[in-house]
C-alpha atoms as a PDB file:
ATOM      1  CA  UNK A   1      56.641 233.298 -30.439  1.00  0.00           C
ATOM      2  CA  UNK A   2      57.500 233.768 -34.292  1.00  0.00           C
ATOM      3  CA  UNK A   3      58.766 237.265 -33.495  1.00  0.00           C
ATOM      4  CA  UNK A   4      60.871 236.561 -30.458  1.00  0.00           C
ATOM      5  CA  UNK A   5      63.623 237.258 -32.467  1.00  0.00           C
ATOM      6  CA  UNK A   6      62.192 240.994 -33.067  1.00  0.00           C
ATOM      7  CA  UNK A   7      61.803 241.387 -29.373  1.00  0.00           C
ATOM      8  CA  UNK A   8      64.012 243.994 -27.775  1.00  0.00           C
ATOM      9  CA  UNK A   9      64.211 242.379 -24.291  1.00  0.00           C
ATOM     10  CA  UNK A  10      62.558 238.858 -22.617  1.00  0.00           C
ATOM     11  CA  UNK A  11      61.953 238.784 -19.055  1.00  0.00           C
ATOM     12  CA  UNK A  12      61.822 235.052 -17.554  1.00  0.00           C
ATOM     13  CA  UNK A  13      61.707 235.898 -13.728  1.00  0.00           C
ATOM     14  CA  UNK A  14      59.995 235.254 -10.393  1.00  0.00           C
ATOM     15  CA  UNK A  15      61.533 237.344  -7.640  1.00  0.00           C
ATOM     16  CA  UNK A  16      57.906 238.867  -5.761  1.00  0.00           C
ATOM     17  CA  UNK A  17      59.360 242.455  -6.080  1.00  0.00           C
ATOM     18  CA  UNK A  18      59.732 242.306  -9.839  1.00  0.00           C
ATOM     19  CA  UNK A  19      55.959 241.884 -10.905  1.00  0.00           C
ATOM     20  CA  UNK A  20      55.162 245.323  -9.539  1.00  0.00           C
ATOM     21  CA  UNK A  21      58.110 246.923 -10.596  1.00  0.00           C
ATOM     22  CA  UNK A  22      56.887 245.865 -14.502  1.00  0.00           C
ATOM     23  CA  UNK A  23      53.595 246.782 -13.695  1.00  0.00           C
ATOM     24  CA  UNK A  24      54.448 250.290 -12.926  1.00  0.00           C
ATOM     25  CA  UNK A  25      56.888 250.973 -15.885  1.00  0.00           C
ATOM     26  CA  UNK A  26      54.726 249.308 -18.502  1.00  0.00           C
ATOM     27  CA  UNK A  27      51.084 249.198 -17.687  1.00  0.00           C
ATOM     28  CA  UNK A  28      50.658 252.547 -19.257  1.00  0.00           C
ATOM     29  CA  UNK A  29      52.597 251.393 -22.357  1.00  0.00           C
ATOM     30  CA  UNK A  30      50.031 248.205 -22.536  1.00  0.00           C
ATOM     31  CA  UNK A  31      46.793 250.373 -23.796  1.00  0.00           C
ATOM     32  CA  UNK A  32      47.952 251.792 -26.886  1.00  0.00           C
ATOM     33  CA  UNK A  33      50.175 248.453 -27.613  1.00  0.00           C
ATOM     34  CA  UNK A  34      46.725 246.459 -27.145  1.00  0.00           C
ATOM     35  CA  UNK A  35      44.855 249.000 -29.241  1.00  0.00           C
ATOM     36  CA  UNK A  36      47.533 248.514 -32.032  1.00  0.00           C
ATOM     37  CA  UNK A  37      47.617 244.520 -31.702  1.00  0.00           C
ATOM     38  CA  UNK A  38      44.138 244.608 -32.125  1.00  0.00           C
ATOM     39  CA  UNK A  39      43.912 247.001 -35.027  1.00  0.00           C
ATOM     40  CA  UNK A  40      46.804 244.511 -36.876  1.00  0.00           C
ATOM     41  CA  UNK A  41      43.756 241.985 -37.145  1.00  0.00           C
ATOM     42  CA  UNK A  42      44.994 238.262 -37.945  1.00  0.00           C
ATOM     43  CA  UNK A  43      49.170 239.225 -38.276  1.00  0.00           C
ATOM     44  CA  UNK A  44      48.838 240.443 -34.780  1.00  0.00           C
ATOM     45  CA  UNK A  45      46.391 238.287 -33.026  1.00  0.00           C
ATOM     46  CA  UNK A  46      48.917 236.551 -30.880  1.00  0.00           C
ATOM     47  CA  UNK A  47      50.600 239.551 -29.279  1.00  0.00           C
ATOM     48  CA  UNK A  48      47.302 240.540 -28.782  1.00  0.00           C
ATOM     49  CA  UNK A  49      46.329 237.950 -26.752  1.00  0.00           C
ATOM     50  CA  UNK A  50      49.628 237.834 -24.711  1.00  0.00           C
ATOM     51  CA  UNK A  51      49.494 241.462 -24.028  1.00  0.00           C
ATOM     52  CA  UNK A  52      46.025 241.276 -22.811  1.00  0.00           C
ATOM     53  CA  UNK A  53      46.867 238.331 -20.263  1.00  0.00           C
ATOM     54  CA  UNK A  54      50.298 240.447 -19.204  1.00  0.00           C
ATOM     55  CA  UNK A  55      47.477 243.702 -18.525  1.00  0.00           C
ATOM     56  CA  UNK A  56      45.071 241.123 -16.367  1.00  0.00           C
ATOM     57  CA  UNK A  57      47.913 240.278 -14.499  1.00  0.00           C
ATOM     58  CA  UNK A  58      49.064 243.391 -13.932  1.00  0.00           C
ATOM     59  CA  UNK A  59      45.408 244.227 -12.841  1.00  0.00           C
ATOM     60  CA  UNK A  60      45.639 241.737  -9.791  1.00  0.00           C
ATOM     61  CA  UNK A  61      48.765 242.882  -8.372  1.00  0.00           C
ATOM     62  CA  UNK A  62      49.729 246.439  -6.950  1.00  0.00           C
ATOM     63  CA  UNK A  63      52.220 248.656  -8.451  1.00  0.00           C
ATOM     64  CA  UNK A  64      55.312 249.481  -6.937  1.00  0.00           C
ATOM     65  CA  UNK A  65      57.184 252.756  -7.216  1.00  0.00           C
ATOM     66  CA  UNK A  66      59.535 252.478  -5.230  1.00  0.00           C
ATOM     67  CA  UNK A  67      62.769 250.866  -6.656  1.00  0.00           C
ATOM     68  CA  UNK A  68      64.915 251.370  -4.471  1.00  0.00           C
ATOM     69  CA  UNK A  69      63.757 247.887  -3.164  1.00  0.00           C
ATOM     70  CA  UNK A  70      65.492 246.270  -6.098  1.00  0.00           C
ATOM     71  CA  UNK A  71      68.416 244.923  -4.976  1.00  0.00           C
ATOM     72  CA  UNK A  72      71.595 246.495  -7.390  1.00  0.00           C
ATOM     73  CA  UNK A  73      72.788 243.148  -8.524  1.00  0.00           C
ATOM     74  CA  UNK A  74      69.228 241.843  -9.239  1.00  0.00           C
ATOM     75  CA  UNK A  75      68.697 241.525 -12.911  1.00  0.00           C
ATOM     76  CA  UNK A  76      66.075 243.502 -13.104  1.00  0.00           C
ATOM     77  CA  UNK A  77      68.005 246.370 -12.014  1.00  0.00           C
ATOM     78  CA  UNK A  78      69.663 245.919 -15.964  1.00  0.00           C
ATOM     79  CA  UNK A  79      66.251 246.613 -17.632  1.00  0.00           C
ATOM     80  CA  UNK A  80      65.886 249.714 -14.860  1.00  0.00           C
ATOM     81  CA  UNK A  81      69.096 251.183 -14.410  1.00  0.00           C
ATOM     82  CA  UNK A  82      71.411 250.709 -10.919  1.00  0.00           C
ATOM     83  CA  UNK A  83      72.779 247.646 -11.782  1.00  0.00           C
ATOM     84  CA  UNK A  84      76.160 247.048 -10.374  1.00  0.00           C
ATOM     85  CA  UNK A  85      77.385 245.417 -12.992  1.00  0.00           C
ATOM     86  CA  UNK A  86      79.716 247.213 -16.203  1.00  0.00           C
ATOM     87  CA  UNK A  87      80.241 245.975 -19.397  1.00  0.00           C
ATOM     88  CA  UNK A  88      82.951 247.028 -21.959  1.00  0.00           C
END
């Protein structure tokens, strides 16, 4: 929580198609994060611990390619791309 500033995007959701979604854009991102966390010993104990509860999460739940089951005003759909929404 100290670096929650840092952080380049938070996710507070609970739509059932999201979970998925995540899983199958980040899970492969998750290893070498982990590895890293772990490496930063005491400084980086925390995200290590939250990273490894996000990847035994992700290990209970299937992955979802498909995203063209996100609906294009869904908020997710502004982390993904497809969102109907414009900004200026």
């Amino acid at each position: 929580m100290p670096e929650l500033r840092r952080a380049h995007a938070l996710v507070n959701s609970f739509l059932p198609y999201e979970l998925p979604i995540m899983k199958s854009r980040l899970q492969a991102a998750l290893v070498p994060l982990l590895n890293e966390f772990k490496a930063g010993g005491e400084d980086t104990q925390e995200a290590f611990e939250r990273a490894s509860r996000v990847r035994a999460l992700f290990e209970q739940i299937p992955g979802v390619s498909d995203e063209n089951l996100v609906p294009p005003q869904s908020l997710l759909r502004e982390f993904i791309g497809g969102s109907v929404y414009e900004y200026r």
